[in-house]
N, C-alpha and C. Protein backbone atom coordinates (compact mmCIF):
# COMPACT_ATOMS: atom_id res chain seq x y z
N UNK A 1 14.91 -34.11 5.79
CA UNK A 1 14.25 -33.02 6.47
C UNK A 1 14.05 -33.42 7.93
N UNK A 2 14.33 -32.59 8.46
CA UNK A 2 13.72 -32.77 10.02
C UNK A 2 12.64 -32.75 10.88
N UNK A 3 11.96 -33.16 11.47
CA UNK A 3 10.89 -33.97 12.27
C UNK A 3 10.72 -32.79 13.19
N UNK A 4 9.18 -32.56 13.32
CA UNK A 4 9.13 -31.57 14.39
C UNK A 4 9.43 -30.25 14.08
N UNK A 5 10.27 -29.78 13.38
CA UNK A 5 10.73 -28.69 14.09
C UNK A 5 9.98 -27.44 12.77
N UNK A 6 8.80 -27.89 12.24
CA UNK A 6 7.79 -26.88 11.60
C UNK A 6 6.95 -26.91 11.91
N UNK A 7 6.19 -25.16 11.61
CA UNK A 7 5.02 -24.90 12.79
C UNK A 7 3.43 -25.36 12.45
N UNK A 8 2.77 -25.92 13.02
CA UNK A 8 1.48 -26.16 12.37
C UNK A 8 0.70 -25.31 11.51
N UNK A 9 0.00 -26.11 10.38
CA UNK A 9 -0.27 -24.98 9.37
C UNK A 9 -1.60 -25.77 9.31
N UNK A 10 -2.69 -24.82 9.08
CA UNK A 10 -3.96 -25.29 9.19
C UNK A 10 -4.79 -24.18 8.55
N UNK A 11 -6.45 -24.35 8.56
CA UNK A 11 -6.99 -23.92 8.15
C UNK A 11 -7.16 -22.49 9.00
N UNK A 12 -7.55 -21.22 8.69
CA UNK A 12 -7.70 -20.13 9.76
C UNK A 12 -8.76 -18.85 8.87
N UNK A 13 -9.26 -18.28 9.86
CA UNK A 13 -10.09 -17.74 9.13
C UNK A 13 -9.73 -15.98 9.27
N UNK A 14 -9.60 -15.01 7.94
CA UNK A 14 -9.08 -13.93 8.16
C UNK A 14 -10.58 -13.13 8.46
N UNK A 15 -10.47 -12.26 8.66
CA UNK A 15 -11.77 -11.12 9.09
C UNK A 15 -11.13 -9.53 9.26
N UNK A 16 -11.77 -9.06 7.99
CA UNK A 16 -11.66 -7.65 7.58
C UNK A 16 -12.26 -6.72 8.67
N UNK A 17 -11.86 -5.65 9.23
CA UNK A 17 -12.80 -4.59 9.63
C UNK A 17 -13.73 -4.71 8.78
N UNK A 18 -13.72 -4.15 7.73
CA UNK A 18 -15.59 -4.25 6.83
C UNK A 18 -16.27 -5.42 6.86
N UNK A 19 -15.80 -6.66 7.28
CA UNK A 19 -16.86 -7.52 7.82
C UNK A 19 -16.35 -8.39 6.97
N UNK A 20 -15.47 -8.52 5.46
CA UNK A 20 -15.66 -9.53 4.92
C UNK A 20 -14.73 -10.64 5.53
N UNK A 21 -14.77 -12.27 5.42
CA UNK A 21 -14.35 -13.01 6.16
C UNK A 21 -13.68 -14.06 4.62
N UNK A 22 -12.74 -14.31 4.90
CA UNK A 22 -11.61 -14.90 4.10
C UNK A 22 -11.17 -16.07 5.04
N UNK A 23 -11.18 -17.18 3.97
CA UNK A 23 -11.01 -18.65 4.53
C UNK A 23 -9.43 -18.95 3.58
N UNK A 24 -8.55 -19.22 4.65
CA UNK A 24 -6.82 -19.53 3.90
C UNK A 24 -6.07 -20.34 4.88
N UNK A 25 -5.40 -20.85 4.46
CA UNK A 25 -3.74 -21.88 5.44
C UNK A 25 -3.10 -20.91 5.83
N UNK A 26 -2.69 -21.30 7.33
CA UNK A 26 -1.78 -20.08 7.38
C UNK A 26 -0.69 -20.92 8.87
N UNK A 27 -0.12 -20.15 9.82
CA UNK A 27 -0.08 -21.06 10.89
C UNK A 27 -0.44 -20.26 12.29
N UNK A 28 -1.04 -19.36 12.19
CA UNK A 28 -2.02 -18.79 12.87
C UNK A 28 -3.34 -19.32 13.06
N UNK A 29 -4.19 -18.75 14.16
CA UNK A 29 -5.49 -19.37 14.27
C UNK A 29 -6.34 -18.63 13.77
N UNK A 30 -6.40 -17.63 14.07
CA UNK A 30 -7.45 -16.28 13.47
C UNK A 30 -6.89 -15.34 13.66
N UNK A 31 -7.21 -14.38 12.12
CA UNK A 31 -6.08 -13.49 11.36
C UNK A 31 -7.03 -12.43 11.22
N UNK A 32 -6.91 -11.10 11.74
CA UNK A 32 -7.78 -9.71 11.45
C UNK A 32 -7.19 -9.12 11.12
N UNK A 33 -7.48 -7.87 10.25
CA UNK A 33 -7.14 -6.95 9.49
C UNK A 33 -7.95 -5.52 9.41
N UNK A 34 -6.97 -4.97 8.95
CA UNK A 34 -7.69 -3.53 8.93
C UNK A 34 -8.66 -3.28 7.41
N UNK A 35 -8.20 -3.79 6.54
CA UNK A 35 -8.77 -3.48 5.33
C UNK A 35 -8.32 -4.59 4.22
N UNK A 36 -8.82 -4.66 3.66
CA UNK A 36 -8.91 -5.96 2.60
C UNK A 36 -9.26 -5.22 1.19
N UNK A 37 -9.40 -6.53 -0.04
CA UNK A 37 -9.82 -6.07 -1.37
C UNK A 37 -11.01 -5.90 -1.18
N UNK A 38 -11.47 -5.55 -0.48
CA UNK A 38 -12.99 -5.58 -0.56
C UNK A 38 -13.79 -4.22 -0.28
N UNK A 39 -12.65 -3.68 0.15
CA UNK A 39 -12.64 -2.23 0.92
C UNK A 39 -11.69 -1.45 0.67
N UNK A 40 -10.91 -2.01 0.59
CA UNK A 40 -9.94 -0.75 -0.82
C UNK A 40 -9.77 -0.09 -1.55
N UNK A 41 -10.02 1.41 -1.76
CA UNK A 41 -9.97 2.01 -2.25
C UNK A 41 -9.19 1.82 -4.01
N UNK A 42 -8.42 1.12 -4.09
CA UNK A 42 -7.53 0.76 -5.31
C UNK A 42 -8.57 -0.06 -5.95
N UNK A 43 -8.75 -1.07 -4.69
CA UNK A 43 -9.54 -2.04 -5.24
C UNK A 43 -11.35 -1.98 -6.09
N UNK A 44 -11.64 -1.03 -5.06
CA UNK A 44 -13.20 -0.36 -5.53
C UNK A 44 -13.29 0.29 -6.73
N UNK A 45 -12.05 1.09 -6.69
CA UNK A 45 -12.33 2.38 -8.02
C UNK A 45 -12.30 3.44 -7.64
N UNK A 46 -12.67 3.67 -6.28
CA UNK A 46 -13.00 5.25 -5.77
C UNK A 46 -11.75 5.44 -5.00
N UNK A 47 -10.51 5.40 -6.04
CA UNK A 47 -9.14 5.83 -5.63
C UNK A 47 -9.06 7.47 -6.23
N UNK A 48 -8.71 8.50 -5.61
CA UNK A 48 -8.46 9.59 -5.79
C UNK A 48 -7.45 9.51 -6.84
N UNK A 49 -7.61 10.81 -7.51
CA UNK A 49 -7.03 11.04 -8.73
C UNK A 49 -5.88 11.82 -8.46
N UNK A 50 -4.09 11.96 -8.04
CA UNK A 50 -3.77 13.42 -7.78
C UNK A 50 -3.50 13.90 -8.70
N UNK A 51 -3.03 15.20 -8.77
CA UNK A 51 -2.83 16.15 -9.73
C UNK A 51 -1.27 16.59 -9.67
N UNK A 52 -0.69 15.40 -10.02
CA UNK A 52 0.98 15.29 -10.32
C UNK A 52 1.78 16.67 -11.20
N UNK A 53 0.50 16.95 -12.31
CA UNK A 53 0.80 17.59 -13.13
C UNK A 53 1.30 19.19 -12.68
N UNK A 54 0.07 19.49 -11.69
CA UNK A 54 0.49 20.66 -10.86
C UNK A 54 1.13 21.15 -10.02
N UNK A 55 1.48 19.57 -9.93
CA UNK A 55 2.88 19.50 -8.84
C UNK A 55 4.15 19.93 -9.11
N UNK A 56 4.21 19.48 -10.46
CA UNK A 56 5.54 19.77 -11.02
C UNK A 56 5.45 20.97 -11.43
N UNK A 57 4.33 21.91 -11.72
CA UNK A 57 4.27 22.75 -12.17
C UNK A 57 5.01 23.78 -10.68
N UNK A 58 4.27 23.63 -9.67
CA UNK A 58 4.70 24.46 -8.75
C UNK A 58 6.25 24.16 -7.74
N UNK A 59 6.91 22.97 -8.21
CA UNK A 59 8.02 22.48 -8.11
C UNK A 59 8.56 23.63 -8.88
N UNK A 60 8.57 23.16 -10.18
CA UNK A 60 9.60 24.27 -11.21
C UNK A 60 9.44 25.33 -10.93
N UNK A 61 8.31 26.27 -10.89
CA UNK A 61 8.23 27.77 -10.58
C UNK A 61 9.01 27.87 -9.17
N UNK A 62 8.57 27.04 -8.25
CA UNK A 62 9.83 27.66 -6.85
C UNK A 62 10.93 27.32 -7.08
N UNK A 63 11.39 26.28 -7.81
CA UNK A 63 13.16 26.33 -8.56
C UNK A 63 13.46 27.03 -9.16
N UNK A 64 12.94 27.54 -10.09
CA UNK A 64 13.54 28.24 -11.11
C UNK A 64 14.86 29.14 -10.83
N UNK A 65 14.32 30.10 -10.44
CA UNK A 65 15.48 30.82 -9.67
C UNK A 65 17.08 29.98 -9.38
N UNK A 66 16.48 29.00 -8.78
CA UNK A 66 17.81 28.42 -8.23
C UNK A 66 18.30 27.99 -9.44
N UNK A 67 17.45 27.06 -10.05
CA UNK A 67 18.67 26.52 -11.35
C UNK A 67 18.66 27.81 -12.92
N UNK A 68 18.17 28.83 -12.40
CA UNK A 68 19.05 29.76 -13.46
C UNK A 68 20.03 30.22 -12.93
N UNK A 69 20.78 30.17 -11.26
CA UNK A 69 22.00 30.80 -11.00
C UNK A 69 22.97 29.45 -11.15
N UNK A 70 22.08 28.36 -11.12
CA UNK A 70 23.04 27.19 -11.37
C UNK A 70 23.88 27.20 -12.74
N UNK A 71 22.94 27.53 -13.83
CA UNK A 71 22.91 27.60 -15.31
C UNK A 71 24.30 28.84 -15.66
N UNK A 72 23.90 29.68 -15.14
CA UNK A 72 25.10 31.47 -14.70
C UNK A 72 26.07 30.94 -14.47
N UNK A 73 26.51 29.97 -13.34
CA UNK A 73 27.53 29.36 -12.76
C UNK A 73 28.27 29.04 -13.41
N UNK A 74 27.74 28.33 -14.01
CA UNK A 74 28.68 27.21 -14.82
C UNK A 74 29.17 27.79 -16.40
């Protein structure tokens, strides 16, 4: 392996917008962020629910049309 030519890796400290502060190796000196597990929505629980179901529902009703002339076609 060669001498020198990797970058220093040390201790650095990350810091969330929401304040929380995370201690990791990295080869940076100090590491900020917009959002972390700590503030995450995925992470909290208070992730919105969508409603996929009605999606498809109003998908198919504006297709329809099209794939019954597809269906005629053929």
């Amino acid at each position: 392996m060669k001498a020198d030519i990797h970058p220093k890796y040390s201790d650095t400290t990350i810091t969330c917008a929401c304040g929380h502060v995370l201690e990791a190796g990295s080869t940076k000196s100090d590491i900020s962020v917009e959002i972390c597990s700590k503030c995450h929505p995925f992470f909290t629980g208070k992730q919105k629910l969508i409603d996929s179901a009605g999606r498809i529902e109003r998908f198919r009703k504006k297709y329809a049309k099209f794939q019954k002339q597809q269906e005629g076609g053929q």
